[in-house]
Protein backbone atom coordinates (compact mmCIF):
# COMPACT_ATOMS: atom_id res chain seq x y z
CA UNK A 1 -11.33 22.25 2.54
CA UNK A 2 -12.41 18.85 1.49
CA UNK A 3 -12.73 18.57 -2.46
CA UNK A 4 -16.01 17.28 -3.89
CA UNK A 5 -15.78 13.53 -5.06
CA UNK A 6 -13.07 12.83 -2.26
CA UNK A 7 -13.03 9.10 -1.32
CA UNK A 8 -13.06 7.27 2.08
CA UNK A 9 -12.27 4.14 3.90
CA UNK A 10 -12.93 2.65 7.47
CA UNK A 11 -10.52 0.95 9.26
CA UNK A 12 -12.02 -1.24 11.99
CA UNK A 13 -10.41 -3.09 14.60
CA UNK A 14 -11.80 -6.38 16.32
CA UNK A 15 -10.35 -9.27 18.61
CA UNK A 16 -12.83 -11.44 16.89
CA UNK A 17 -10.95 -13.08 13.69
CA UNK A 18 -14.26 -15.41 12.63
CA UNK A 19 -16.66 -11.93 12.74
CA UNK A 20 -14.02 -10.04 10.63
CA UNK A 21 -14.00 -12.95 8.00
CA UNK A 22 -18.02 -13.47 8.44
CA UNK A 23 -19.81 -11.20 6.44
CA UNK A 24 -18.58 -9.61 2.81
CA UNK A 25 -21.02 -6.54 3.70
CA UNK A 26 -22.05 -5.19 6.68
CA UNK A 27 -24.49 -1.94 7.88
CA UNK A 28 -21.68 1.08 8.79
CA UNK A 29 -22.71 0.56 12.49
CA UNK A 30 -22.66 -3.16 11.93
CA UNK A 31 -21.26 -5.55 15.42
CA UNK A 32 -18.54 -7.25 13.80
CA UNK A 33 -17.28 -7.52 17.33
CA UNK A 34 -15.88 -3.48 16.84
CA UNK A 35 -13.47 -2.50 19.42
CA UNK A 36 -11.32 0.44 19.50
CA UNK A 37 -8.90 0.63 22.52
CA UNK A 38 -8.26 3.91 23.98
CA UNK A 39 -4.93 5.69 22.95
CA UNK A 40 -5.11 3.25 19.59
CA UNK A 41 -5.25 6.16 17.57
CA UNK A 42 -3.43 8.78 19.24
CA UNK A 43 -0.19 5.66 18.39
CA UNK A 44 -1.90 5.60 14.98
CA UNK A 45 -1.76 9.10 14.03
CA UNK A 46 1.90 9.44 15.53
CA UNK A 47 3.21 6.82 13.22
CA UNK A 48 1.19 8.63 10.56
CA UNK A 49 2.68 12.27 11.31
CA UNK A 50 6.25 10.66 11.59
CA UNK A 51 5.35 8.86 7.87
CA UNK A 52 4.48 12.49 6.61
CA UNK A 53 7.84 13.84 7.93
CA UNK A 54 9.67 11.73 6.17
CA UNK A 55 8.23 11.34 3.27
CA UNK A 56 6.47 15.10 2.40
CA UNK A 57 9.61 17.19 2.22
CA UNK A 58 7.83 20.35 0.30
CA UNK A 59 4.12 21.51 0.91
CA UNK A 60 1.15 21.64 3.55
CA UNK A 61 2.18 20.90 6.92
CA UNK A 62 0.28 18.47 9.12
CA UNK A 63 -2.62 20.07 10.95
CA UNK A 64 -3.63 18.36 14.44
CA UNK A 65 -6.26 17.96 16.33
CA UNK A 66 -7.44 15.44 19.45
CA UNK A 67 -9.31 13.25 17.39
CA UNK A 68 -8.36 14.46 13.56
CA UNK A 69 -6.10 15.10 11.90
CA UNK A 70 -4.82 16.50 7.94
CA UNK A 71 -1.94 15.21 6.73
CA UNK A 72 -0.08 14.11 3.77
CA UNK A 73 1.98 11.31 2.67
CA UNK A 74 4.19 12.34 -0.45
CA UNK A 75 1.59 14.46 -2.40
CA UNK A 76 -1.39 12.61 -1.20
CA UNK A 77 -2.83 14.65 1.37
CA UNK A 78 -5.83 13.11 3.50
CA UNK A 79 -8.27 13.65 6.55
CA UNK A 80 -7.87 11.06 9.54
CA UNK A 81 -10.95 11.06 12.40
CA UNK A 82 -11.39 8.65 14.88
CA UNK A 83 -14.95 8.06 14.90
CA UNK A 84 -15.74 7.33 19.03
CA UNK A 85 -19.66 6.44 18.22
CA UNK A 86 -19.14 4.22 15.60
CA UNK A 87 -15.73 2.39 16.64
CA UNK A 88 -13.49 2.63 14.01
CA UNK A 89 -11.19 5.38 12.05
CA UNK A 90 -12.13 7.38 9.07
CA UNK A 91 -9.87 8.48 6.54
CA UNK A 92 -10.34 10.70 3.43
CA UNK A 93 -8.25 11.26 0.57
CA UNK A 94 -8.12 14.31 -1.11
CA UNK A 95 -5.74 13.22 -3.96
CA UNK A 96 -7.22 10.95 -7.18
CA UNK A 97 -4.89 7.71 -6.17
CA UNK A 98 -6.55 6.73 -2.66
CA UNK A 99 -5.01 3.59 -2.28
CA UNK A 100 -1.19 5.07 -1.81
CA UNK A 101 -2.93 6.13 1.55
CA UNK A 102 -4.81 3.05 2.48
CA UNK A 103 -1.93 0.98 2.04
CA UNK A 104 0.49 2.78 4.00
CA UNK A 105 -2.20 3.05 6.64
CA UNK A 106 -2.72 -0.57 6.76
CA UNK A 107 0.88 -1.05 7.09
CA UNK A 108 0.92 1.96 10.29
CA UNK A 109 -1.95 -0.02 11.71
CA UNK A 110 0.17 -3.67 11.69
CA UNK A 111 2.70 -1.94 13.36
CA UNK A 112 1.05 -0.19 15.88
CA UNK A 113 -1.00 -3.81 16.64
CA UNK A 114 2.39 -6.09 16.70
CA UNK A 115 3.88 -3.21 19.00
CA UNK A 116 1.06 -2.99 21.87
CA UNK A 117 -1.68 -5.02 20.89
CA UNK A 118 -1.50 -8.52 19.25
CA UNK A 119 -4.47 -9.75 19.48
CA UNK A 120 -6.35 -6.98 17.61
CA UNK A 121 -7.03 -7.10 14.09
CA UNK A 122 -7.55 -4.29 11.05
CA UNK A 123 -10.15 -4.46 9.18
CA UNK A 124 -10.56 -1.79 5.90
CA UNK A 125 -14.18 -1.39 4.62
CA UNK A 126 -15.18 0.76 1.71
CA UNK A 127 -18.57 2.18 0.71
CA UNK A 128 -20.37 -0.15 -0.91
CA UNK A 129 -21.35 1.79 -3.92
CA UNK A 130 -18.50 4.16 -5.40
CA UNK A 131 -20.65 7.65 -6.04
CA UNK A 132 -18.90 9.50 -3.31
CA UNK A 133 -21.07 10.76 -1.16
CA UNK A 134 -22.63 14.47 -1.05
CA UNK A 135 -20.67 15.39 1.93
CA UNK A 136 -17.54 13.83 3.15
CA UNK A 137 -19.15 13.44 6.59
CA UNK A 138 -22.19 11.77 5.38
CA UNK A 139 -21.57 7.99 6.17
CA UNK A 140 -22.59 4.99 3.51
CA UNK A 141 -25.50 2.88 4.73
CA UNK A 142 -23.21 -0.38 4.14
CA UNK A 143 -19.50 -1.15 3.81
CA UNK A 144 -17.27 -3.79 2.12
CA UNK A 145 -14.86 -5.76 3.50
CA UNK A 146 -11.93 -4.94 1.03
CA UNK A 147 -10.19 -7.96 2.14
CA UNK A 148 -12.77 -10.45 1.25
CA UNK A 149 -13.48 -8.78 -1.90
CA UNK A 150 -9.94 -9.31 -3.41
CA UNK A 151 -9.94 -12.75 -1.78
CA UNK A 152 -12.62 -13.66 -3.71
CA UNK A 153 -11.60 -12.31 -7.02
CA UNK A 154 -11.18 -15.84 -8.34
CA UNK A 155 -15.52 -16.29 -8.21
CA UNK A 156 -16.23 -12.63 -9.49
CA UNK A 157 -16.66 -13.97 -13.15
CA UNK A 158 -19.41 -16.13 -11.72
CA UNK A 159 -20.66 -13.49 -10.09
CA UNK A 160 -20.20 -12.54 -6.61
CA UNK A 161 -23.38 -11.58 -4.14
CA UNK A 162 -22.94 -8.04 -2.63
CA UNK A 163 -25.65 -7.45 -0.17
CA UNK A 164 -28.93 -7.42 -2.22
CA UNK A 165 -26.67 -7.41 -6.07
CA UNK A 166 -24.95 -9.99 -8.08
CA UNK A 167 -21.96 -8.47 -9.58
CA UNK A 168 -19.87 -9.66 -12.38
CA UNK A 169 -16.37 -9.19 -12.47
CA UNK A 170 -16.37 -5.98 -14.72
CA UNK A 171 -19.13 -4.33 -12.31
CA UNK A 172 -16.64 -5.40 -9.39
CA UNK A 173 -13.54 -3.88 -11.18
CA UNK A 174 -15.66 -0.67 -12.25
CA UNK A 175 -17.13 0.17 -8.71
CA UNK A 176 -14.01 -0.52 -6.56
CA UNK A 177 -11.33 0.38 -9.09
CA UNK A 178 -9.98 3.28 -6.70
CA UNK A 179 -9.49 0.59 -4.14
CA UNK A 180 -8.00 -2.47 -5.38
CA UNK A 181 -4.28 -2.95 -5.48
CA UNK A 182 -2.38 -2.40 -8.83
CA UNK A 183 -0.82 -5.53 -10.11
CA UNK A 184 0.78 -6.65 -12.78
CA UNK A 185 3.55 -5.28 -14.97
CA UNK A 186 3.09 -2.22 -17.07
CA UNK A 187 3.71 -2.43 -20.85
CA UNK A 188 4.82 0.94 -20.73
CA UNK A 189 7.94 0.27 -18.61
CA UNK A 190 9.14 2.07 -15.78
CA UNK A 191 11.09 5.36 -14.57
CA UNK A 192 13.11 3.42 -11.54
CA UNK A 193 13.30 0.18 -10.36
CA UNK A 194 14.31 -0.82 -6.87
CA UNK A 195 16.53 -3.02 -6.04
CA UNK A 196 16.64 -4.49 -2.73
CA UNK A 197 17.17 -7.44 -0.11
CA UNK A 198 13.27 -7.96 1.66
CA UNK A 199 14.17 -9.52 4.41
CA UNK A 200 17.68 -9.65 6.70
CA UNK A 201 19.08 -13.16 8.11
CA UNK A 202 19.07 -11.75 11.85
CA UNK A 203 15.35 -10.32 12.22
CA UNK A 204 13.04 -12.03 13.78
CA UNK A 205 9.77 -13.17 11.73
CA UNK A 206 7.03 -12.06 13.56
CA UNK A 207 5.99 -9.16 10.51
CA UNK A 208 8.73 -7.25 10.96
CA UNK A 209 10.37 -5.52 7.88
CA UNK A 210 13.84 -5.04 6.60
CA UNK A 211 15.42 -1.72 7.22
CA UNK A 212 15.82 -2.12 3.51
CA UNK A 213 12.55 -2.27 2.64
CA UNK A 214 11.63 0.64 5.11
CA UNK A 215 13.84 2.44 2.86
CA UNK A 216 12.18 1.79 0.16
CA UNK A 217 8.83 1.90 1.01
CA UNK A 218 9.55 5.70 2.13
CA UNK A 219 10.92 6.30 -1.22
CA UNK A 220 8.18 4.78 -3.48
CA UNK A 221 5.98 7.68 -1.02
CA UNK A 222 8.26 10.28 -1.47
CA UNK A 223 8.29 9.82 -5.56
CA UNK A 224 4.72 10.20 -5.48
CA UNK A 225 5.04 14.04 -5.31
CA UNK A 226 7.26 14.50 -8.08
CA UNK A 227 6.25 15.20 -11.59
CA UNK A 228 8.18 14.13 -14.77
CA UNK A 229 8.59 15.25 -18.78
CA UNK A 230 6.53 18.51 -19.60
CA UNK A 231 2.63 17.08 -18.27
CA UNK A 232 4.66 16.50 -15.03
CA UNK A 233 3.07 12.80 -15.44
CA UNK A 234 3.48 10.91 -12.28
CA UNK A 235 7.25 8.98 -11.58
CA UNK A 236 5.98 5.17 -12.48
CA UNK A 237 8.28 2.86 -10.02
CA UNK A 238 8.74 -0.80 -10.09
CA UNK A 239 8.05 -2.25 -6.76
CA UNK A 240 7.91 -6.26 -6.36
CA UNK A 241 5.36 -5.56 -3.63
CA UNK A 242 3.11 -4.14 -5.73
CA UNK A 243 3.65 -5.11 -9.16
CA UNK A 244 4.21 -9.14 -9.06
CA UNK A 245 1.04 -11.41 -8.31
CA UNK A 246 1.13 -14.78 -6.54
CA UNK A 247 2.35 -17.48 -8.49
CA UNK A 248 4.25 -14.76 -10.81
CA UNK A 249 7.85 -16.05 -11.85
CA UNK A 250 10.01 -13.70 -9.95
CA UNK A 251 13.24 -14.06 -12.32
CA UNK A 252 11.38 -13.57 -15.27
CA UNK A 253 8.88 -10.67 -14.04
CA UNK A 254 12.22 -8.88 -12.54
CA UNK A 255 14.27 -9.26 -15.55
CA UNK A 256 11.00 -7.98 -17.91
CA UNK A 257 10.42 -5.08 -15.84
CA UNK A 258 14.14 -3.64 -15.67
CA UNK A 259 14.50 -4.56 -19.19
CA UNK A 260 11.88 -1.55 -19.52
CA UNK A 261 12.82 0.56 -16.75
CA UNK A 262 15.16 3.67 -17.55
CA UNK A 263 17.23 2.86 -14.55
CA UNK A 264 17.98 0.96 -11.11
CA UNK A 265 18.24 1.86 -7.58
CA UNK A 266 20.11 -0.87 -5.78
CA UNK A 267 19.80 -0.62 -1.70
CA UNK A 268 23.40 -0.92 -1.21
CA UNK A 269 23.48 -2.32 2.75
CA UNK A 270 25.29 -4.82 4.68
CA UNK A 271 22.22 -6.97 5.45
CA UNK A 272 21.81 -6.95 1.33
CA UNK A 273 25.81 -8.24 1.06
CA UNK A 274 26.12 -10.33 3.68
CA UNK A 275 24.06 -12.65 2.34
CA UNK A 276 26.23 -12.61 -0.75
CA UNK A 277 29.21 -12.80 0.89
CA UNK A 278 28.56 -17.00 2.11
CA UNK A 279 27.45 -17.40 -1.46
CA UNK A 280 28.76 -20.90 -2.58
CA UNK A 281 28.80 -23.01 -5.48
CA UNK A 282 25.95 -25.09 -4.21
CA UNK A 283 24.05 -22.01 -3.13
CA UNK A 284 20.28 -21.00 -4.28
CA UNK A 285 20.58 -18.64 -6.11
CA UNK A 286 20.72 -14.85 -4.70
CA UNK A 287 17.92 -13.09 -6.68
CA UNK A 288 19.08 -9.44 -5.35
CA UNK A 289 22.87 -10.06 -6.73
CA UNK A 290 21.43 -11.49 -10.23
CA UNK A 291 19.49 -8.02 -9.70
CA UNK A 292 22.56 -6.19 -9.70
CA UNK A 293 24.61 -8.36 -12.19
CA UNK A 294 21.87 -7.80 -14.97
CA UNK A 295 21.43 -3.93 -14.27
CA UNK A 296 25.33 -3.63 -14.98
CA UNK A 297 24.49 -5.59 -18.17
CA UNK A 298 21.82 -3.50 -19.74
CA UNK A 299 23.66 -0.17 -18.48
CA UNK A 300 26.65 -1.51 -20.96
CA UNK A 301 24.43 -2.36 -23.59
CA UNK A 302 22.40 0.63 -23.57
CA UNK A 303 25.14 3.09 -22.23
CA UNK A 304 24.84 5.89 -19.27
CA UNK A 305 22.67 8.05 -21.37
CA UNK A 306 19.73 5.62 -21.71
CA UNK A 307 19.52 3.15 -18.48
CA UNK A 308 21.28 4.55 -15.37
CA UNK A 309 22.45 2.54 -12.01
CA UNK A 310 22.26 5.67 -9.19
């Protein structure tokens, strides 16, 4: 059962990069070039069941279909259709943080993309007005390209044109809240911080991710289900990928946000030591090892009972 007031996004796929770039908002059934290869989602959904596996260890298991599909990634459960008609893949989140889902589908979608077909593209739209809809299978008469919108965030104080409206910037930030990635460091502090080397010396750059960062990513996921202190308040992580903008000093956003984190997870691996290991006098300096130099630091000056290093 889908709950009332549950949110969706469209992810559509083209092979033309100027029509996905053209047009901030476009009519649901709108060209844009649309083209959804057969057996693109059945790969899809199998690198979304295998994400659920490892990251939902406790609750509902996935339930399958030949073009749908429920399933849950940490405690955000969703519905995934592939809509033939209208080229592209629904997805609907039944938990009140929708954008865990989207991103991890975005990343699912790169994969499957770099694996079998590089020349396609993903494109995620979102209604264009945020009053969910009266059913979840009713479709909005226009979507937003979610891309553009955050690419533009630098004019939205001027006012940015959305199909017939002028939004400001707080309109912008009101309406597609739900969507738009969370940035910047929280005064509050965190529960964990993670620790870890981004990218290995012997992988090739083509998009490819660290096994460390895999690790991590399924981690931040997996957290997502558990519940802390007595309102069983969600586990706030710190998470470079999420929480430091461009053009953000990365020693001094680092060192902020584990100053006000009640502990560190260092991804102990040899790709993160090897690194360290040709570490010279004339070297750059090794951001990951002043990582794990400074959490030693504060665990001595705090103690074991107030900042931990698992």
């Amino acid at each position: 059962k889908v709950p009332q007031g549950s949110l969706s996004f469209f992810m559509v796929f083209t092979i033309n990069a100027k029509a996905s770039n053209k047009d901030l908002v476009v009519g649901f059934e709108g060209d844009m070039h649309r083209f959804l290869p057969i057996g693109l989602f059945s790969r899809l959904l199998a690198k979304a069941v295998a994400w659920n596996k490892a990251t939902c260890w406790q609750g509902d298991k996935p339930e399958l279909c030949k073009r749908a599909a429920c399933l849950s990634f940490g405690i955000h459960r969703f519905v995934i259709e592939e809509l033939v008609e209208a080229r592209c893949v629904r997805v609907t989140v039944l938990s009140k943080n929708p954008k865990t889902v989207k991103t991890r589908m975005e990343k699912l979608a790169a994969e499957v993309i770099r694996e079998c077909m590089p020349k396609l593209q993903c494109v995620v739209m979102v209604p264009e007005h945020s009053k969910p809809p009266s059913s979840w299978r009713e479709v909005p008469e226009r979507l937003v390209n979610l891309g553009m919108l955050i690419e533009n965030k630098s004019k939205w104080g001027d006012g940015l044109l959305l199909g017939t409206e002028c939004l400001d910037d707080v309109e912008i930030q009101r309406r597609f809240d739900a969507w738009l990635p969370s940035m910047g460091l929280r005064k509050e502090g965190y529960d964990v911080f993670f620790s870890y080397r981004q990218t290995q010396d012997n992988a090739p750059q083509a998009g490819l991710v660290s096994m460390d960062t895999r690790i991590v990513q399924m981690l931040v996921d997996s957290l997502s289900w558990k519940g802390v202190g007595k309102e069983l308040r969600k586990v706030e992580v710190f998470w470079d990928a999420i929480r430091l903008q461009a053009g953000q000093r990365f020693d001094d956003s680092f060192m902020e946000a584990m100053l006000t984190s009640r502990g560190v997870v260092p991804i102990v691996s040899l790709a993160a030591l090897e690194r360290m290991q040709a570490l010279g006098e004339a070297s750059p300096i090794d951001n990951v090892l002043l990582e794990w130099m400074l959490a030693l630091e504060v665990q001595e000056a705090l103690g074991h009972g107030r900042f931990f290093v698992l």
